[in-house]
Each structure stands twice: as C-alpha cells, then as structure tokens.
C-alpha atoms as a PDB file:
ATOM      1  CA  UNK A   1    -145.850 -90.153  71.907  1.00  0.00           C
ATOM      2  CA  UNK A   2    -147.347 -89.229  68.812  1.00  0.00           C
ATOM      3  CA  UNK A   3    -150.266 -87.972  69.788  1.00  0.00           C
ATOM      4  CA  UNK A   4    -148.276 -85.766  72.008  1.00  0.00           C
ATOM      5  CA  UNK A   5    -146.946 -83.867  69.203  1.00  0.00           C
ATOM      6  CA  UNK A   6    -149.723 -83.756  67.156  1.00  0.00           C
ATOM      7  CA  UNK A   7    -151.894 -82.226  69.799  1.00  0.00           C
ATOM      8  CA  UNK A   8    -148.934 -79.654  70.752  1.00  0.00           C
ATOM      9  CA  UNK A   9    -148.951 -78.730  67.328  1.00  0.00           C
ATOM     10  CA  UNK A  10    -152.629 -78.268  67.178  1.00  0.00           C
ATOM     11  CA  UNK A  11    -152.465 -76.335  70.417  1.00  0.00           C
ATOM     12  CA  UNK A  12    -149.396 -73.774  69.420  1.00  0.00           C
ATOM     13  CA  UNK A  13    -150.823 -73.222  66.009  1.00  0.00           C
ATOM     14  CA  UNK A  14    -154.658 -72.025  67.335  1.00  0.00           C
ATOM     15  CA  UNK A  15    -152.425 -70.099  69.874  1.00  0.00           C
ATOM     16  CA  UNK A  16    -150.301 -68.693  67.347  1.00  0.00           C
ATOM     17  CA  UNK A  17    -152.866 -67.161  65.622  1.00  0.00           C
ATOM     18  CA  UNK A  18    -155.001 -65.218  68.207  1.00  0.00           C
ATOM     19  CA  UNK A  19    -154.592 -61.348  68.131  1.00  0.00           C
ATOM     20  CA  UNK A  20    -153.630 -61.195  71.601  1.00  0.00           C
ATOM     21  CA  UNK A  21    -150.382 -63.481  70.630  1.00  0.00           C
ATOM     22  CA  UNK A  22    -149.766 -60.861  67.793  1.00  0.00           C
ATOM     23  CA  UNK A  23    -150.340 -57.905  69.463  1.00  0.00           C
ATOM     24  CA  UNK A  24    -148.050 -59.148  72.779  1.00  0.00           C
ATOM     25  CA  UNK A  25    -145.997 -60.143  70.598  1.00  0.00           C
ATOM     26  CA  UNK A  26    -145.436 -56.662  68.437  1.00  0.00           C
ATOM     27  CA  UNK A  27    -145.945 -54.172  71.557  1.00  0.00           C
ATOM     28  CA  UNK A  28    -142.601 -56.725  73.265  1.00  0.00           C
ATOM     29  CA  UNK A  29    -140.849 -56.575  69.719  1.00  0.00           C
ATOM     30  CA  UNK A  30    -141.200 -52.321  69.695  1.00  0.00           C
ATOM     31  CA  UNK A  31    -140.320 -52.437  73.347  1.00  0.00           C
ATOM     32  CA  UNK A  32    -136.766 -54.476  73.279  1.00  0.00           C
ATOM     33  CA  UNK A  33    -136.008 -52.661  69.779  1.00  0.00           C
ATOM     34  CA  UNK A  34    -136.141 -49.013  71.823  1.00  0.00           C
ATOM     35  CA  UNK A  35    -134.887 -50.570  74.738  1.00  0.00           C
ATOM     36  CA  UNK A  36    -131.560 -50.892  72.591  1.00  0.00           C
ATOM     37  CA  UNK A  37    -131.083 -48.419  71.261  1.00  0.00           C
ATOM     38  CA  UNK A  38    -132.383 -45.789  74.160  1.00  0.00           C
ATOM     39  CA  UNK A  39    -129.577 -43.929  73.097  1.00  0.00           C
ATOM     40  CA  UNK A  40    -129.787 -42.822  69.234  1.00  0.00           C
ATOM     41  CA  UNK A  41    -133.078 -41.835  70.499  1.00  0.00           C
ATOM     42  CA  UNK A  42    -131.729 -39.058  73.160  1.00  0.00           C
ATOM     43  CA  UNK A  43    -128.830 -38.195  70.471  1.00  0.00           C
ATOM     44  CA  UNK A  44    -131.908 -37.766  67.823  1.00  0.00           C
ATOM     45  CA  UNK A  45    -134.158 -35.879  69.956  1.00  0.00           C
ATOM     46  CA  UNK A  46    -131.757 -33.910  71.982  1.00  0.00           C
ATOM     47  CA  UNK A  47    -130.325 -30.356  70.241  1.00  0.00           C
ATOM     48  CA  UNK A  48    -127.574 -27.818  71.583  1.00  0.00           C
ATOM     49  CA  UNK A  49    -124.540 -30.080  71.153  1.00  0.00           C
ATOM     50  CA  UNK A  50    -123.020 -28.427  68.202  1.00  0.00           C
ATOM     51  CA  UNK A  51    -119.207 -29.040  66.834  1.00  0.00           C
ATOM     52  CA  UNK A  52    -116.957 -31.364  68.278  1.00  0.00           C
ATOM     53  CA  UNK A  53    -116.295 -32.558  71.860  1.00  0.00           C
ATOM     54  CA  UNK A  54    -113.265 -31.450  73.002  1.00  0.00           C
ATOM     55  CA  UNK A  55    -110.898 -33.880  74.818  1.00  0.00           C
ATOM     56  CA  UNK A  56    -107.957 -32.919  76.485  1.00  0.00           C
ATOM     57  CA  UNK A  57    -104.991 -35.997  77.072  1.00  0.00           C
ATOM     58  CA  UNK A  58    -102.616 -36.015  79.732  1.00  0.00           C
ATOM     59  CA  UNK A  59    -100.064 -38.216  79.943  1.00  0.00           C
ATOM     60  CA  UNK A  60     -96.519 -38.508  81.117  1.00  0.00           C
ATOM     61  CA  UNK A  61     -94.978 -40.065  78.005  1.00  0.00           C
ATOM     62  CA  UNK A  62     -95.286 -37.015  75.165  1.00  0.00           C
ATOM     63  CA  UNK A  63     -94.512 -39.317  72.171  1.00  0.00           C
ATOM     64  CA  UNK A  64     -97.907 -41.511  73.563  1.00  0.00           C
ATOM     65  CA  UNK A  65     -99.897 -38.633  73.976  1.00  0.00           C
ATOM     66  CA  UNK A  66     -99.373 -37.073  70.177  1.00  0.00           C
ATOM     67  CA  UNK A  67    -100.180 -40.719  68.719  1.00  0.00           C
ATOM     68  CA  UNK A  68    -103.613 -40.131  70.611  1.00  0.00           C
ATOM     69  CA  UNK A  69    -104.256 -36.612  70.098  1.00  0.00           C
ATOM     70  CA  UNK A  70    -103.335 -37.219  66.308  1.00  0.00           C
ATOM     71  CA  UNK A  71    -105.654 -40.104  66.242  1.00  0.00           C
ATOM     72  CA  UNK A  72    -108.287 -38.416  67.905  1.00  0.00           C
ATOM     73  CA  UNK A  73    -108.050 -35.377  66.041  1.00  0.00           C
ATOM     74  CA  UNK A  74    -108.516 -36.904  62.484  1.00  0.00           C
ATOM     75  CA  UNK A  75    -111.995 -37.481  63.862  1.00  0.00           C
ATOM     76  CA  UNK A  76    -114.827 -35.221  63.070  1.00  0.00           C
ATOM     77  CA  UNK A  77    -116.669 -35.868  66.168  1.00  0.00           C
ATOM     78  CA  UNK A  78    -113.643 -34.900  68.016  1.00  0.00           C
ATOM     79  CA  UNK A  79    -110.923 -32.092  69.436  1.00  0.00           C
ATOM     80  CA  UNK A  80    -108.091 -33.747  70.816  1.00  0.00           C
ATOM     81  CA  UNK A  81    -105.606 -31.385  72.525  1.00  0.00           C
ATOM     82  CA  UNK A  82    -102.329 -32.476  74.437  1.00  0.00           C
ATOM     83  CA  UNK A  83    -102.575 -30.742  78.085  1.00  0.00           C
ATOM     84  CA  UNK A  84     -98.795 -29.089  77.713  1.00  0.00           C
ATOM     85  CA  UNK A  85    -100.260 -27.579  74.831  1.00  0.00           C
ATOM     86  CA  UNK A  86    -102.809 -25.933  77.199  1.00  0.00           C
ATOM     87  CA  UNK A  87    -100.760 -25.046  80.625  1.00  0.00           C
ATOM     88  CA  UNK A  88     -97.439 -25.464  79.253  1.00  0.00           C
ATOM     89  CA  UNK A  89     -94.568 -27.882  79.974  1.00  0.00           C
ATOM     90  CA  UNK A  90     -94.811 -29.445  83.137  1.00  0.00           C
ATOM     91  CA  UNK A  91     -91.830 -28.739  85.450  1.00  0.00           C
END
C-alpha cells in the first residue's frame, strides 16, 4: 500500500505541473467565474437604462401596500407607486 501512494504522488505531481494542466485549468477557472456572474456583465456593458425602475403595487389591503411602496421607495434603484394613486380608488 505504500508504494501506492508514493507512486500516485509521483504521478499527480509530474501531472500537476505540465502547461496543459495550467492552462485547462485557468481557461475552466475564467469560464465558471463569467459563467456567474453573466449578469454584472450585461448590466456593465448594456447602456439606455437611466433612473429608476418604476414599480407599480396593487393590492387589496391599502395599509400593506404603503409599507411596500414606502419600502420600495427609500430605494434609489427604485419608484414604487400604489396603483389607487394611479387610477384612483377602486369602487
């Protein structure tokens, strides 16, 4: 058994050192790190989308729907807006 590990060791370490290890090894590294996060690269490249979203709530409990358009609206990124403020009171 010991020369089992003593020739795996042998074996990983010549393999470990190769520039085709290193190389696979970077291009896989580059490709899962922009494979997560595929989407600050879009927001980074991407232009147009200027001031806030605007998000309209609708709900029928009033005292629900100002917690979340307060909530919402103390957000930069955001425009929260209650829909009765928009048509009017539902009937």
């Amino acid at each position: 058994m010991n020369n089992f590990w003593t020739v795996t060791l042998h074996t990983l370490s010549n393999r470990l050192k190769t520039k085709a290890f290193i190389i696979t090894t970077l291009i896989t590294i580059v490709f899962i790190a922009g494979a997560i996060n595929i989407d600050r690269i879009f927001d980074a490249f991407s232009g147009g989308d200027e001031g806030p979203q605007t998000i309209v709530v609708v709900g029928d409990q009033e005292d629900v729907t100002d917690v979340v358009v307060a909530e919402l609206s103390g957000s930069e990124d955001y425009e929260a807006t209650n829909e009765s403020t928009l048509v009017g009171e539902p009937s």
